[in-house]
Protein backbone atom coordinates (compact mmCIF):
# COMPACT_ATOMS: atom_id res chain seq x y z
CA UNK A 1 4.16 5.12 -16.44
CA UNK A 2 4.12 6.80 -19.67
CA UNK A 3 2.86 7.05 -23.29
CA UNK A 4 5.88 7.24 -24.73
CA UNK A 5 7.26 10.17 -23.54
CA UNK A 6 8.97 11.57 -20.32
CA UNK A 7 6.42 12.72 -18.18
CA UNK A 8 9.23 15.43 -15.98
CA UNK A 9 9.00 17.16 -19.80
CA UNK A 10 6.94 19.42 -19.28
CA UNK A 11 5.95 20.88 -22.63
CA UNK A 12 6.02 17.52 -24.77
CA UNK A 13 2.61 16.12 -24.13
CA UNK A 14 1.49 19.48 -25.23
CA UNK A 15 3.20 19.67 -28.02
CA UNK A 16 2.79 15.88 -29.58
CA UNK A 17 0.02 15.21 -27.20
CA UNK A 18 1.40 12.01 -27.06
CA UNK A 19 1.27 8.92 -24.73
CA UNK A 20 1.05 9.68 -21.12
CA UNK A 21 4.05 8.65 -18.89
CA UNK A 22 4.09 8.29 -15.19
CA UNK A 23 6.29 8.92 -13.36
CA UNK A 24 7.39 7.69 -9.04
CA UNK A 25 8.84 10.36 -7.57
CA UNK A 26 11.05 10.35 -4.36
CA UNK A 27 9.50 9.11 -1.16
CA UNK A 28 9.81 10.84 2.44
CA UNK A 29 10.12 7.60 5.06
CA UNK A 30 8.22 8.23 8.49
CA UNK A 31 9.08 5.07 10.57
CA UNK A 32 6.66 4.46 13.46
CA UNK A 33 3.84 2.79 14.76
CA UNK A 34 0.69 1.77 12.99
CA UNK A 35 -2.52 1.03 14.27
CA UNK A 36 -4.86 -1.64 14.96
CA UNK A 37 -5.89 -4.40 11.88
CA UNK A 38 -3.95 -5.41 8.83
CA UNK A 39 -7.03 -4.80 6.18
CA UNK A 40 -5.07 -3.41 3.29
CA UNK A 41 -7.86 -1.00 2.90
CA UNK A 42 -7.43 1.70 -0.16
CA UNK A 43 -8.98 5.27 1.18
CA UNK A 44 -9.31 7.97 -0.99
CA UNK A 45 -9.52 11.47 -1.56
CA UNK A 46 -9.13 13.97 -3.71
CA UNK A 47 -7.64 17.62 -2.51
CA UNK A 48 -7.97 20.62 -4.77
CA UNK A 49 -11.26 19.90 -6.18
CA UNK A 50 -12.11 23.17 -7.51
CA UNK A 51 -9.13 22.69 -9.33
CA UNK A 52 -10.73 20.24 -11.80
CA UNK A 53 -13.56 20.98 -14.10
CA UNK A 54 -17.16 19.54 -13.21
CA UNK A 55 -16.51 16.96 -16.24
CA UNK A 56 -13.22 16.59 -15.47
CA UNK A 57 -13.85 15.60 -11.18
CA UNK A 58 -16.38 13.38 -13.11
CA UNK A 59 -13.61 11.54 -14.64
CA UNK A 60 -11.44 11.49 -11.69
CA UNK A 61 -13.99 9.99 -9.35
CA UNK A 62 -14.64 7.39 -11.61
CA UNK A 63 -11.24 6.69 -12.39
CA UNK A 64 -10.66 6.70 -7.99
CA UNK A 65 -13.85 3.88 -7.80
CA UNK A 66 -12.23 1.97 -10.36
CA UNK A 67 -8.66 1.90 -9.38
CA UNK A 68 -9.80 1.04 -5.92
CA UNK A 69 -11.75 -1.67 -6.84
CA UNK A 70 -9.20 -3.03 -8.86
CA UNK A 71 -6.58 -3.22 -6.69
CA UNK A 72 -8.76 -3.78 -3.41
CA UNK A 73 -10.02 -7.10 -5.74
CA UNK A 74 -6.52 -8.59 -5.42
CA UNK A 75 -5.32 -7.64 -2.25
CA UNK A 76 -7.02 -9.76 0.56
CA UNK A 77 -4.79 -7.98 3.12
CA UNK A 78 -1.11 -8.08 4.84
CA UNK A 79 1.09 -10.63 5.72
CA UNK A 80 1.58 -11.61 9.19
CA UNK A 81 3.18 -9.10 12.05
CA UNK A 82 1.73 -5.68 10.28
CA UNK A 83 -1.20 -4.33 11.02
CA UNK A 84 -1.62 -1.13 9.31
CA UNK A 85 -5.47 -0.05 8.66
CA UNK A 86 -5.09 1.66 5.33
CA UNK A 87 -3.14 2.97 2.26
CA UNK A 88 -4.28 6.58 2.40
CA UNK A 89 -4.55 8.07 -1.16
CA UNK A 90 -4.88 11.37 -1.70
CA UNK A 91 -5.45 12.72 -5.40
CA UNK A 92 -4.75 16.23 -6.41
CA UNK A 93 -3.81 18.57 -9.58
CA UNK A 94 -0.17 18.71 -10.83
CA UNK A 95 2.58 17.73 -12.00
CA UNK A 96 3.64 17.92 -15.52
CA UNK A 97 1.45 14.61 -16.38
CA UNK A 98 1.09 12.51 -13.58
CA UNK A 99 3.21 11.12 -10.54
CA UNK A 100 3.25 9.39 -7.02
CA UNK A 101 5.09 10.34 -4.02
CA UNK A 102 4.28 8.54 -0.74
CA UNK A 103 4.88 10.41 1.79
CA UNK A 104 4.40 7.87 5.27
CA UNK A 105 5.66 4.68 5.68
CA UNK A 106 6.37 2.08 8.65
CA UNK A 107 8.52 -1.20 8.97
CA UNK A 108 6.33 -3.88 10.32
CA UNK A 109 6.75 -7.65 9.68
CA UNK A 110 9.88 -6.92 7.98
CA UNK A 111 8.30 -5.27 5.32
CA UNK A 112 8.47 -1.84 4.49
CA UNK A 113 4.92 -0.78 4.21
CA UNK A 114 3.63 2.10 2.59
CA UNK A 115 0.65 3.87 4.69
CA UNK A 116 0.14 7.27 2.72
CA UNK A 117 0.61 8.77 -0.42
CA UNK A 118 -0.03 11.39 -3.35
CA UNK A 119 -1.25 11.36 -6.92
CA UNK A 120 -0.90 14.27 -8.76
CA UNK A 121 -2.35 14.65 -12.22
CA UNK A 122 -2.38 17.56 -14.88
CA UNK A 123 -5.75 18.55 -15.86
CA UNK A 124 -5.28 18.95 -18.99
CA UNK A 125 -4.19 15.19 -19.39
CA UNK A 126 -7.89 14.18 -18.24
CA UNK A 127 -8.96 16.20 -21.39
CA UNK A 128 -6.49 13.93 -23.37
CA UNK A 129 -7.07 11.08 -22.25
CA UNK A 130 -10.27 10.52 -21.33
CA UNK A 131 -11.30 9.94 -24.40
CA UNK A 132 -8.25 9.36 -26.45
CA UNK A 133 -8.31 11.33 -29.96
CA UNK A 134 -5.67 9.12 -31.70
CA UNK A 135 -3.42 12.25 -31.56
CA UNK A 136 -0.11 11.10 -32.54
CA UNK A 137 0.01 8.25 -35.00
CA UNK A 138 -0.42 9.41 -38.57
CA UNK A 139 -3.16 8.00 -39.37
CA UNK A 140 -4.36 7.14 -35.93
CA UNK A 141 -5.42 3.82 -34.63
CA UNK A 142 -9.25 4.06 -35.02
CA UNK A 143 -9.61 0.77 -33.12
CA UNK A 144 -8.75 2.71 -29.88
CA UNK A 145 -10.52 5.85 -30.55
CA UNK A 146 -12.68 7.22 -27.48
CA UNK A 147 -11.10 5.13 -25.36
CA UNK A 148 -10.82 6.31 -21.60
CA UNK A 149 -7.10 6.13 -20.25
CA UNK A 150 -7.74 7.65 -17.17
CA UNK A 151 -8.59 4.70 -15.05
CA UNK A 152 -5.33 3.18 -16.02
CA UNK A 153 -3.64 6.35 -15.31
CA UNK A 154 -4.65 6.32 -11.78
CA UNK A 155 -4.80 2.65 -11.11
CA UNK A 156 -1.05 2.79 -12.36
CA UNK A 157 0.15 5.50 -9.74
CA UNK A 158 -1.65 3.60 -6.78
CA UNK A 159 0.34 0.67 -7.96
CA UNK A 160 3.11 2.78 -6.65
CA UNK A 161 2.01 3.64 -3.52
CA UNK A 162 1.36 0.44 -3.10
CA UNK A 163 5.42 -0.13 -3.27
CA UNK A 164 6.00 -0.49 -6.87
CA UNK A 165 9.11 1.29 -7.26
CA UNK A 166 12.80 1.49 -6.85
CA UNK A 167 12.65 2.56 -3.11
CA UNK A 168 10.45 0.19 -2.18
CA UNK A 169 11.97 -2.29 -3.61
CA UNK A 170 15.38 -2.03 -2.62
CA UNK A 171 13.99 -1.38 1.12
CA UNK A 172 12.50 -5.35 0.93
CA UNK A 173 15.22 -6.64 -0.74
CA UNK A 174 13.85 -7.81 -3.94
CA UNK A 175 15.70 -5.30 -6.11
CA UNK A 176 19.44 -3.97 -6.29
CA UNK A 177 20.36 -0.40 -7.66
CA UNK A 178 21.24 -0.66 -11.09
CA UNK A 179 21.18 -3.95 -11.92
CA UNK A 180 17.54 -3.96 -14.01
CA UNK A 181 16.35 -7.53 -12.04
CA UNK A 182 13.70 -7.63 -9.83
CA UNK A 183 14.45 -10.75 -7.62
CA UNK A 184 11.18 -11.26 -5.52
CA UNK A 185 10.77 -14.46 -5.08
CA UNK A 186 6.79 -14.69 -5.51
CA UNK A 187 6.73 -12.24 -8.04
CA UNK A 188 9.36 -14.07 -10.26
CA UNK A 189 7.66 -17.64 -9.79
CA UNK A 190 4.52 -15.40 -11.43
CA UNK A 191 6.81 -14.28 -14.11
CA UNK A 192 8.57 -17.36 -14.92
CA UNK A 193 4.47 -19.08 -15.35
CA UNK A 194 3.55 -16.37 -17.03
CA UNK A 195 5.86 -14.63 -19.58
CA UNK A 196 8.70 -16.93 -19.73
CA UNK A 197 9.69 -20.05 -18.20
CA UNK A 198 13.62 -19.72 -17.58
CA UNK A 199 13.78 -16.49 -16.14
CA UNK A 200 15.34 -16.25 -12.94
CA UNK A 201 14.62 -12.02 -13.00
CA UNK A 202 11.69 -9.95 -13.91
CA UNK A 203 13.62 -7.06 -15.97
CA UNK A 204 12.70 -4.15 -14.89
CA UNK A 205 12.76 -0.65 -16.95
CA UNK A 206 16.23 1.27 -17.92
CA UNK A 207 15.42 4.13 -20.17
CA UNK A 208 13.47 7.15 -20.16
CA UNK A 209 13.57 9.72 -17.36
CA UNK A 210 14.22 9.65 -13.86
CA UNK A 211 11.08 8.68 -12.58
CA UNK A 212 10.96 6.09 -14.94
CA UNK A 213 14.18 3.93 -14.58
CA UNK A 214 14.22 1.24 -12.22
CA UNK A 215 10.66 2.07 -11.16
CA UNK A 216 8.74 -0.03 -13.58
CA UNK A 217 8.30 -3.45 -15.86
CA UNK A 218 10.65 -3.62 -18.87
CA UNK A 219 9.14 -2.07 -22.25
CA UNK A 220 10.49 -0.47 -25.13
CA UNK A 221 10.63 3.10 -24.38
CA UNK A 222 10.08 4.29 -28.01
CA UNK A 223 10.05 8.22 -26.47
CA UNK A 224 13.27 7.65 -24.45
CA UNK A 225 16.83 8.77 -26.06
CA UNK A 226 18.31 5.30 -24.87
CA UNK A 227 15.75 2.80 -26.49
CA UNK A 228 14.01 4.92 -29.25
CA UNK A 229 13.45 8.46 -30.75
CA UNK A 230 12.14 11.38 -29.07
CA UNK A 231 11.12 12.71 -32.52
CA UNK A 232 9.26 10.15 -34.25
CA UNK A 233 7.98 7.87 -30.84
CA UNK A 234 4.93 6.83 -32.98
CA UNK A 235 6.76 5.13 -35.96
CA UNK A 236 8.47 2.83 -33.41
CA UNK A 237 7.14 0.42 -31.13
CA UNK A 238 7.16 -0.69 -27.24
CA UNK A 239 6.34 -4.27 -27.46
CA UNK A 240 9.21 -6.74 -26.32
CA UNK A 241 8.37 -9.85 -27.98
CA UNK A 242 7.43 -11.53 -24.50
CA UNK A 243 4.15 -12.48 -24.19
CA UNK A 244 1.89 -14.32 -22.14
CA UNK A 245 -0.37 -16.92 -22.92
CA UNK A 246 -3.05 -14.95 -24.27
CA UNK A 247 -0.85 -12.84 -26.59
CA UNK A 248 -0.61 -10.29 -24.61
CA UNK A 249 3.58 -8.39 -24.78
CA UNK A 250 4.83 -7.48 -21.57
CA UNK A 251 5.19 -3.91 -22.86
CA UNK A 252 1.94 -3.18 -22.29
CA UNK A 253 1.32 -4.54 -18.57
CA UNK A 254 -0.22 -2.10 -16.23
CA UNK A 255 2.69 -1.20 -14.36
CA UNK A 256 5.50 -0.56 -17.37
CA UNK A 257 6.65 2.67 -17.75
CA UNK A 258 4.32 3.94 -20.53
CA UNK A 259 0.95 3.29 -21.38
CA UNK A 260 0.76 3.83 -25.13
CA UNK A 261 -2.95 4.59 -26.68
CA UNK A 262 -2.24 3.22 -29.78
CA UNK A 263 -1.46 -0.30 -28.66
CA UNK A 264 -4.71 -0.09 -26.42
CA UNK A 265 -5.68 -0.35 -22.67
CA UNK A 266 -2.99 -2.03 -20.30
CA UNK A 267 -3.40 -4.96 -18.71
CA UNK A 268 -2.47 -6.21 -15.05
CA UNK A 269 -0.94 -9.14 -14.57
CA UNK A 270 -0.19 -12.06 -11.88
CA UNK A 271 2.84 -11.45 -12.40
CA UNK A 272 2.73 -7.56 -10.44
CA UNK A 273 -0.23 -9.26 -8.58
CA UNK A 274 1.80 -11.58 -7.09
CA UNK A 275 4.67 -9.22 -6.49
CA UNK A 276 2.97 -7.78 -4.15
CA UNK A 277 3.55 -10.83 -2.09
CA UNK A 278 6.89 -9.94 -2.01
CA UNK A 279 6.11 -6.79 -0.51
CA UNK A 280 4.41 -7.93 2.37
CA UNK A 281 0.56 -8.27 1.31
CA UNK A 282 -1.47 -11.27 0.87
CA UNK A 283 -2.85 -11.28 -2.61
CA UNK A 284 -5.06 -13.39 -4.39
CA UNK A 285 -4.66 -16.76 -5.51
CA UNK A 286 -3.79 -17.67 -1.87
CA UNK A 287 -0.76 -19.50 -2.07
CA UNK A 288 -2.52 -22.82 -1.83
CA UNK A 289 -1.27 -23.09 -5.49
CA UNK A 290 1.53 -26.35 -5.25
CA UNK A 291 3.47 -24.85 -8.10
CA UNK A 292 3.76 -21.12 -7.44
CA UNK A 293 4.89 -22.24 -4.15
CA UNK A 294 7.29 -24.54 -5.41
CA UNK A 295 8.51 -22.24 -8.01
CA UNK A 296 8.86 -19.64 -5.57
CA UNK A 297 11.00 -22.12 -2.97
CA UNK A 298 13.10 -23.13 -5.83
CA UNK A 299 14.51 -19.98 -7.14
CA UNK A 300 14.97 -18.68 -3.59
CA UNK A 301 16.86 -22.24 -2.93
CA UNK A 302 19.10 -21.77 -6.46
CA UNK A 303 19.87 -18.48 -5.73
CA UNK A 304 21.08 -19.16 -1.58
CA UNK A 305 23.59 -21.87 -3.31
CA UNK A 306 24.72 -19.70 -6.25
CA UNK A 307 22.94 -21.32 -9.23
């Protein structure tokens, strides 16, 4: 995810101190046995403490209890045949901005299922961000002044680990190289309720850097040299004109590949909730729910006869 810039350049948040971007970075696969209950637990730590700031390790743990609780709110567990007793988290300094890499992995249940992983952020980004300045826009957005961006920051990259991203994707067969559709069949059902009704894809992010393509939720990357300008992000804008029911623009979901301060705080939606799903968790609503079930069915069906 990122403000509105590519996170793998190095200097630019520096020198616009603009949106932060985040970025997936390439995963090492260890295949191999897990252990004994399928909680879905999120542990925790961080590495390199003395490498933050007393206010700054302040901000991280409270980002960490957050991001935990947000994601261990939604996720009741795994689906069945995997049995894996946690999603090991480790958070550390560097990186440019921010990134993930997960580094262990097993195939259980056939899933792919991500057991370990790193979060590296910049420092200097908690400074930014923690309590965003309006540094960009001209004049700045004083309704989001002070706000702290950190939470979403972290919450975002443990959406990766998680298996939010290319590789994962691919690896559970929900996603093809290239093509920008996310075909999941839960996670579509979720998008089709949610953001638009005759979508048989979720579209799924192809500008920006690297780490960005292909590993996030369609927005308009104002920063990116495909989609915007790299010069004047601020003057454009990443909304997409596909909203939800509450008004909120798919550009700003959680897991998109910027979080832009001067549109405000992210949101998560059922729609990445439910995605999950598709990955091999259980999530919450339990699919007791007639229609998401149906929905779900029914685009698998149209797709197995070529609709």
């Amino acid at each position: 995810m990122r403000p509105f810039v590519d996170v793998t350049r190095k200097k630019l948040y520096m020198r616009q101190r603009l949106l932060f971007t985040h970025c997936f970075v390439a995963l090492t696969l260890v295949v191999g046995a897990a252990s004994a209950r399928a909680s879905g637990e999120l542990q925790v730590t961080i590495s390199n403490s003395a490498t933050f700031s007393a206010s700054q390790l302040a901000v991280v743990e409270a980002a960490i209890d957050s991001a935990k609780s947000m994601w261990e709110s939604v996720i009741t567990g795994y689906q069945p045949g995997i049995n894996v007793p946690a999603l090991n988290v480790t958070i550390t300094s560097g990186s440019s901005f921010a990134d993930a890499r997960t580094t262990s992995s097993v195939l259980q249940g056939g899933f792919r299922i991500n057991t370990a992983g790193t979060v590296r952020i910049n420092p200097g980004v908690i400074d930014i961000f923690a309590s965003w300045d309006g540094s960009g826009p001209d004049p700045p957005n004083t309704e989001f002044l002070g706000v702290n961006y950190i939470d979403e920051l972290l919450a975002h990259e443990v959406g990766h680990l998680l298996g939010i991203s290319q590789s994962n994707w691919i690896a559970n067969g929900v996603y093809q190289a290239g093509s920008g559709q996310y075909t999941g069949a839960y996670g579509v059902a979720a998008y089709r309720a949610e953001f638009d009704p005759t979508a048989t894809y979720i579209p799924v992010e192809q500008a920006g850097n690297s780490g960005t393509i292909a590993n996030h939720w369609d927005q308009l990357m104002r920063s990116s040299s495909q989609e915007g300008n790299p010069n004047d992000p601020w003057s454009l804008s990443p909304l997409t004109g596909i909203t939800d029911s509450q008004g909120r623009d798919l550009g700003l979901e959680l897991m998109t590949g910027a979080i832009d301060p001067d549109y405000g705080e992210p949101f998560l939606s059922n729609m990445t909730v439910q995605s999950l799903r598709d990955l091999g968790y259980t999530v919450v609503p339990e699919p007791s729910s007639l229609s998401l079930l149906l929905a779900a069915f029914l685009l698998g069906f149209s797709r197995r006869i070529g609709f």
